[in-house]
PDB file of N, CA and C in Angstrom:
ATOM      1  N   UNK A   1       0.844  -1.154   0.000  1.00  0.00           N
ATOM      2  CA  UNK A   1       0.000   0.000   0.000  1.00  0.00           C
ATOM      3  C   UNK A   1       0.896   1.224   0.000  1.00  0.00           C
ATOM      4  N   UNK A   2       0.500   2.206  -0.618  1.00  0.00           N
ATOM      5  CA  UNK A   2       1.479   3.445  -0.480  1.00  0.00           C
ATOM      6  C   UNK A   2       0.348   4.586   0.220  1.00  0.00           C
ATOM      7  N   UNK A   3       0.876   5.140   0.864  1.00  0.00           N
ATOM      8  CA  UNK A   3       0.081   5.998   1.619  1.00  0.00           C
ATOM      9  C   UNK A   3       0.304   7.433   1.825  1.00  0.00           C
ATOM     10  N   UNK A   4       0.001   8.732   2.370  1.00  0.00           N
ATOM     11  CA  UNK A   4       0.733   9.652   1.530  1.00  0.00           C
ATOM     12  C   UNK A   4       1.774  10.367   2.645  1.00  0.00           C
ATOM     13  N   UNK A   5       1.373   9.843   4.199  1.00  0.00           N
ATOM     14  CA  UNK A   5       2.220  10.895   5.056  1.00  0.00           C
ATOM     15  C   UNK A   5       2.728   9.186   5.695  1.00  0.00           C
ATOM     16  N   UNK A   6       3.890   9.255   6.940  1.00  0.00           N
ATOM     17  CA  UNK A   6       4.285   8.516   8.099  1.00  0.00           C
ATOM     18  C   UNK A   6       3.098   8.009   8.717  1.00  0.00           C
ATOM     19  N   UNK A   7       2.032   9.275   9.447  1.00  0.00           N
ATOM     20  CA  UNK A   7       1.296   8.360  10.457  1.00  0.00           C
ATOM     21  C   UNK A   7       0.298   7.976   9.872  1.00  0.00           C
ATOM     22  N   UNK A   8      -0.239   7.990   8.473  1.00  0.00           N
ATOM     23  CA  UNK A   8      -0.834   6.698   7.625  1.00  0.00           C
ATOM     24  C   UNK A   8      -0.537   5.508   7.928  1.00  0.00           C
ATOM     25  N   UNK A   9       1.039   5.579   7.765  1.00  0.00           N
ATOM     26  CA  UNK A   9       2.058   4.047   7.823  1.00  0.00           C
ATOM     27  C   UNK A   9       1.909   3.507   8.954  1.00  0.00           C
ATOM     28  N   UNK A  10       2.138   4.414   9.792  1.00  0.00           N
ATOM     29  CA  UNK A  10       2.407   3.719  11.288  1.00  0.00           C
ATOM     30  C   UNK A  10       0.777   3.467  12.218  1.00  0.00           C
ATOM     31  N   UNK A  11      -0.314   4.214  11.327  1.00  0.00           N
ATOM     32  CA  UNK A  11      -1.765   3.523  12.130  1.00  0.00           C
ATOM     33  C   UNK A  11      -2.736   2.532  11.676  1.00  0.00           C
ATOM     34  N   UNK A  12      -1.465   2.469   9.986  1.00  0.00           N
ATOM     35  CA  UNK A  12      -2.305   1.064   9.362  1.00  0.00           C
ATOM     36  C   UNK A  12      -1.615   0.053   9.877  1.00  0.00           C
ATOM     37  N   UNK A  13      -0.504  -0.352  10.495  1.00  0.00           N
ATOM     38  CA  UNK A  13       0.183  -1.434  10.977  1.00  0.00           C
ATOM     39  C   UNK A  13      -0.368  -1.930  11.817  1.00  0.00           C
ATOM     40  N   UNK A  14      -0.772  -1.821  13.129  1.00  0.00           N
ATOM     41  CA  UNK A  14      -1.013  -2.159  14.585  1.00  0.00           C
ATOM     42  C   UNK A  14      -2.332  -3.372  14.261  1.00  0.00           C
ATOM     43  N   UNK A  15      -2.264  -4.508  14.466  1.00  0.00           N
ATOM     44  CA  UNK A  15      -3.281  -5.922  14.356  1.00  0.00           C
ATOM     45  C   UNK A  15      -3.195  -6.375  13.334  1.00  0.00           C
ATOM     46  N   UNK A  16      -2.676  -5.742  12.276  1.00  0.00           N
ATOM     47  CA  UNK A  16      -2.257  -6.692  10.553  1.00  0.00           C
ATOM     48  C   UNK A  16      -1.009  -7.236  10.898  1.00  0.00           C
ATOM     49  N   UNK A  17      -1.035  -8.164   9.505  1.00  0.00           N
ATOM     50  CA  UNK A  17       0.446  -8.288   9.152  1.00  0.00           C
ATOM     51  C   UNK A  17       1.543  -7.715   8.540  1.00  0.00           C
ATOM     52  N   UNK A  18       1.193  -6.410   8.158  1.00  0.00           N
ATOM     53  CA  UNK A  18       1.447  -5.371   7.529  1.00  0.00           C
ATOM     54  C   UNK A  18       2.452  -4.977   8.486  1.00  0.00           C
ATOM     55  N   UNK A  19       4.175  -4.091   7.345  1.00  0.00           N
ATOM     56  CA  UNK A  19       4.849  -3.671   8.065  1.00  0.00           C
ATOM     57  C   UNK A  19       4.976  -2.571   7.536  1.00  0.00           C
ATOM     58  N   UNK A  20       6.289  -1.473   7.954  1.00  0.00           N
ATOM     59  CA  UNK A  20       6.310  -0.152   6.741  1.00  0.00           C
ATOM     60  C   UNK A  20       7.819   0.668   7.203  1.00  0.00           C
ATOM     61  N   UNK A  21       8.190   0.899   6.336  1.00  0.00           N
ATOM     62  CA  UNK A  21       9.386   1.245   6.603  1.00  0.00           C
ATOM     63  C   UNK A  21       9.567   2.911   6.644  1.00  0.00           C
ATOM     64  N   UNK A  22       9.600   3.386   7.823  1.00  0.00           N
ATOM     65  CA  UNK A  22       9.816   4.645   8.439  1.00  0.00           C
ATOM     66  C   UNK A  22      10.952   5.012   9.036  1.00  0.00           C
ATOM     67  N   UNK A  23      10.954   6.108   8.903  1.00  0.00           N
ATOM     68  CA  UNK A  23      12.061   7.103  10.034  1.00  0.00           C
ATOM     69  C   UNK A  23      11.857   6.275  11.365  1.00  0.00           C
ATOM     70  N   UNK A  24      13.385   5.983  11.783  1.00  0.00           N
ATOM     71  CA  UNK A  24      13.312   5.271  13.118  1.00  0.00           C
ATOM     72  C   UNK A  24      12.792   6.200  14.350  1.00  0.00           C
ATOM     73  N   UNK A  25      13.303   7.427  14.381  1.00  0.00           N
ATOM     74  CA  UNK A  25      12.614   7.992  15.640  1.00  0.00           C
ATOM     75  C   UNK A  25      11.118   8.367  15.292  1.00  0.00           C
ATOM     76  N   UNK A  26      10.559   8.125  14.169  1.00  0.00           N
ATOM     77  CA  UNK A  26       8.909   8.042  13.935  1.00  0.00           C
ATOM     78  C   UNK A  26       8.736   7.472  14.585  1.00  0.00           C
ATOM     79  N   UNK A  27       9.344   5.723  13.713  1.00  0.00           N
ATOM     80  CA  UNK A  27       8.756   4.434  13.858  1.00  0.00           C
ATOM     81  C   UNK A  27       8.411   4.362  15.604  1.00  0.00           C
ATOM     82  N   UNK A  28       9.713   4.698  16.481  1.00  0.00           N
ATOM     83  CA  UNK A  28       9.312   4.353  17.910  1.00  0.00           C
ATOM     84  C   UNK A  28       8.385   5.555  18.387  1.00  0.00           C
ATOM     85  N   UNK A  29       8.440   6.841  18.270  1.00  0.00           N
ATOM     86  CA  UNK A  29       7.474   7.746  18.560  1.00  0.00           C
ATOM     87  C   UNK A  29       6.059   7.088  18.734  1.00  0.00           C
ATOM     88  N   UNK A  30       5.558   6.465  17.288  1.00  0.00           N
ATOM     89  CA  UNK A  30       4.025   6.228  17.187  1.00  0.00           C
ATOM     90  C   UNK A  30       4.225   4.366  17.339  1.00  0.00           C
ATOM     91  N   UNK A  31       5.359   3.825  17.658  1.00  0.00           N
ATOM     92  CA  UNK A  31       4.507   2.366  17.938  1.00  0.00           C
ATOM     93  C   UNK A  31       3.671   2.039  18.935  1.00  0.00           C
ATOM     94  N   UNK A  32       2.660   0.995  18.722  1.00  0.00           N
ATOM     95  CA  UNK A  32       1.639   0.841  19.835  1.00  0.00           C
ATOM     96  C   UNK A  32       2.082  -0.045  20.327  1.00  0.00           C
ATOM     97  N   UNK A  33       2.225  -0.059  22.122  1.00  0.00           N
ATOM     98  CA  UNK A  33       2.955  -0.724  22.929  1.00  0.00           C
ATOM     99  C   UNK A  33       1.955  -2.294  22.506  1.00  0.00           C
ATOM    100  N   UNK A  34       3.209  -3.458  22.799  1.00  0.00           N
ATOM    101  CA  UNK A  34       2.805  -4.375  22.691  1.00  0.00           C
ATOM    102  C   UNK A  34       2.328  -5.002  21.670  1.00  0.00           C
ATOM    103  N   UNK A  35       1.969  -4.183  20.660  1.00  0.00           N
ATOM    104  CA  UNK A  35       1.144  -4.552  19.201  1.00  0.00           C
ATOM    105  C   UNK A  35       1.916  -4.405  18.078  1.00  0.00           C
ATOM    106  N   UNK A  36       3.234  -3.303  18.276  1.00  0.00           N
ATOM    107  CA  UNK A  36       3.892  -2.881  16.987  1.00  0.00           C
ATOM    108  C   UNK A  36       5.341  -3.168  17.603  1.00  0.00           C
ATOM    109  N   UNK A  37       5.940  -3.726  16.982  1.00  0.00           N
ATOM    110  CA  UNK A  37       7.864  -3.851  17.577  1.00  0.00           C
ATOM    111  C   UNK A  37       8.753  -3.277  16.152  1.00  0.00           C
ATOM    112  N   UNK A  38       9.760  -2.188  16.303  1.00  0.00           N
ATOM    113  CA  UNK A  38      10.569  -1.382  15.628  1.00  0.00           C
ATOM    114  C   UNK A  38      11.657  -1.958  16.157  1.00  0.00           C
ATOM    115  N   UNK A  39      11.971  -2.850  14.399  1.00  0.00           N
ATOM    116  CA  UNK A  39      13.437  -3.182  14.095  1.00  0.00           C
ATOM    117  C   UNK A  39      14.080  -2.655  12.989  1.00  0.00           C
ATOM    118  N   UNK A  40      15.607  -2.842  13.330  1.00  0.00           N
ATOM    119  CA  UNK A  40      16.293  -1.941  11.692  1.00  0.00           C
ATOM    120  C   UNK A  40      15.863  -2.338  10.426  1.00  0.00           C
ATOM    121  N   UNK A  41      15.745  -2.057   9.660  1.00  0.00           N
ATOM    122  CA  UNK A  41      15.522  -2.510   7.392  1.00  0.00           C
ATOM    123  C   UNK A  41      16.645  -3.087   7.662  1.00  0.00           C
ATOM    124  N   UNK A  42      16.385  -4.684   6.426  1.00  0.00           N
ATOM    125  CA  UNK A  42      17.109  -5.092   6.379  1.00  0.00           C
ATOM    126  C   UNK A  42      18.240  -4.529   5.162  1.00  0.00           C
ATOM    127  N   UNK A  43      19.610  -5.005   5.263  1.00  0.00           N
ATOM    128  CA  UNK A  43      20.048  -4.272   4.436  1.00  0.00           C
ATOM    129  C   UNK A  43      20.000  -4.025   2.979  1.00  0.00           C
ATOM    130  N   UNK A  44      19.273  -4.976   2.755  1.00  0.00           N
ATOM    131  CA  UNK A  44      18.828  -5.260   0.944  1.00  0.00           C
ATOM    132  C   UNK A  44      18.339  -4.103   0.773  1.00  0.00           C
ATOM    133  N   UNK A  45      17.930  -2.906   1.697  1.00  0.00           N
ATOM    134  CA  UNK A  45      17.241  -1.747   1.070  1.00  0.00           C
ATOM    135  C   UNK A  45      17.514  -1.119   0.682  1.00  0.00           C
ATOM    136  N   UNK A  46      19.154  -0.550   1.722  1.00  0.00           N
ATOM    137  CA  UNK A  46      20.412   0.123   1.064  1.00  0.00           C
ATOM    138  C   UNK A  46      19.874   1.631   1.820  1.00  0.00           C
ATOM    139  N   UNK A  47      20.520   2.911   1.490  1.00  0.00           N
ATOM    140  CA  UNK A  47      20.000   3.847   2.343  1.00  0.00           C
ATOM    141  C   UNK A  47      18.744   4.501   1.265  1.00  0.00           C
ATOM    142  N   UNK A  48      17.835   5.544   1.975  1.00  0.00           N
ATOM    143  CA  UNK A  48      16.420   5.812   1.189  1.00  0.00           C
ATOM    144  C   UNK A  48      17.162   7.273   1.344  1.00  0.00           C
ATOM    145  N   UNK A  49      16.931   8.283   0.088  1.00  0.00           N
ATOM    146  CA  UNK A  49      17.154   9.415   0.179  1.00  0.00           C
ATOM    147  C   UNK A  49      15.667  10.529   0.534  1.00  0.00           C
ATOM    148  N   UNK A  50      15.715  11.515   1.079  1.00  0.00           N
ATOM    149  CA  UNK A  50      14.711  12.238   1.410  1.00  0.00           C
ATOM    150  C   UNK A  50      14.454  13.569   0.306  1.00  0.00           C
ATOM    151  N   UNK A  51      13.526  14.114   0.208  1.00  0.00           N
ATOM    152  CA  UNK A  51      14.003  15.595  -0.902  1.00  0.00           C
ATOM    153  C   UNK A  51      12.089  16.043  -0.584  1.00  0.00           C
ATOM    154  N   UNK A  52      13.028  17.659  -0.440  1.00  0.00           N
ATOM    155  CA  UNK A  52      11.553  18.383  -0.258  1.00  0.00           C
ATOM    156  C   UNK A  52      11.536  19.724  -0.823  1.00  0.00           C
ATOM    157  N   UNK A  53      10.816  20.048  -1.674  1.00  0.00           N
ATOM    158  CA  UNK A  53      10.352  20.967  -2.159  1.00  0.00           C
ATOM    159  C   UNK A  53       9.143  21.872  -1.932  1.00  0.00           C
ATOM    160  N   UNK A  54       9.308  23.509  -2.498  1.00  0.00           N
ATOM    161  CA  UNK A  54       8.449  24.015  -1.901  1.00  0.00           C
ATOM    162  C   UNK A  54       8.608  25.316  -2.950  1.00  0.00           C
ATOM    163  N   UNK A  55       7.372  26.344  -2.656  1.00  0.00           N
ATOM    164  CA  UNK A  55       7.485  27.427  -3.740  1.00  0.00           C
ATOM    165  C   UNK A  55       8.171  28.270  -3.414  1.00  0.00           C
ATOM    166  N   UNK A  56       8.969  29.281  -4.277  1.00  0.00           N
ATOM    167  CA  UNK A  56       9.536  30.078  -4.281  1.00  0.00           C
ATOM    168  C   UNK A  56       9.243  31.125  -3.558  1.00  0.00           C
ATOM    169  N   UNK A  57       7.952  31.552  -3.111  1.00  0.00           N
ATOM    170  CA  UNK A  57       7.561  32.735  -2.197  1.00  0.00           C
ATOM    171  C   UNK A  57       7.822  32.237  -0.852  1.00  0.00           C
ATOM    172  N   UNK A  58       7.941  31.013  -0.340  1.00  0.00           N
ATOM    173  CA  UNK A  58       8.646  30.277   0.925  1.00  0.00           C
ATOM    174  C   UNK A  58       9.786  30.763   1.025  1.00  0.00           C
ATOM    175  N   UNK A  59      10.422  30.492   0.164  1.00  0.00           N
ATOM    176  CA  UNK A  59      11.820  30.932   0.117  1.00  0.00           C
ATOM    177  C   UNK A  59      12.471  31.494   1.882  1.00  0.00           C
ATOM    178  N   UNK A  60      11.911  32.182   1.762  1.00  0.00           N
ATOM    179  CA  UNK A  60      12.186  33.201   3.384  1.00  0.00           C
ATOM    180  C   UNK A  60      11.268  33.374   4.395  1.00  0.00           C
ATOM    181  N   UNK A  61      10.684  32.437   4.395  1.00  0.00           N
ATOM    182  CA  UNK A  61       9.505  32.087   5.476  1.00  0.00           C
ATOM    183  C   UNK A  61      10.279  31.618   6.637  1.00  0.00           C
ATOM    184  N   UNK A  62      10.132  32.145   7.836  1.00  0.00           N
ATOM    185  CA  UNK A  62      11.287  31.671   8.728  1.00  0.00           C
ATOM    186  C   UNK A  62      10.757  30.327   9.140  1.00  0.00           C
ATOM    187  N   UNK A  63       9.754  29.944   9.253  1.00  0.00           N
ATOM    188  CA  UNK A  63       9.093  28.774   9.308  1.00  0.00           C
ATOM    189  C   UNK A  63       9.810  27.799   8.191  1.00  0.00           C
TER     190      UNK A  63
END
């Protein structure tokens, strides 16, 4: 399933068999005790790059 934000990922997991590969300090932030366990990707994944874009009138948004 592709989903469009993190806590999509991390509130469709909890009672499936479903897993999802997140930012580790997400992953433990939102696991549900007892129901969800956060382990490393295995290495076949290799590292995931991030990239974010935004409009040009942002530019200087101190935010």
């Amino acid at each position: 399933m592709t989903v469009p934000y993190h806590a999509a990922a991390a509130a469709a997991v909890p009672g499936t068999s479903l897993m999802a590969t997140l930012p580790r300090s997400f992953a433990i932030r939102h696991a549900s005790p007892g129901t969800t366990t956060v382990i490393p990707a295995p290495s076949e994944i290799g590292p995931i790059s991030c990239a974010m874009s935004w409009h040009p009138r942002l530019d200087d948004d101190a935010a």
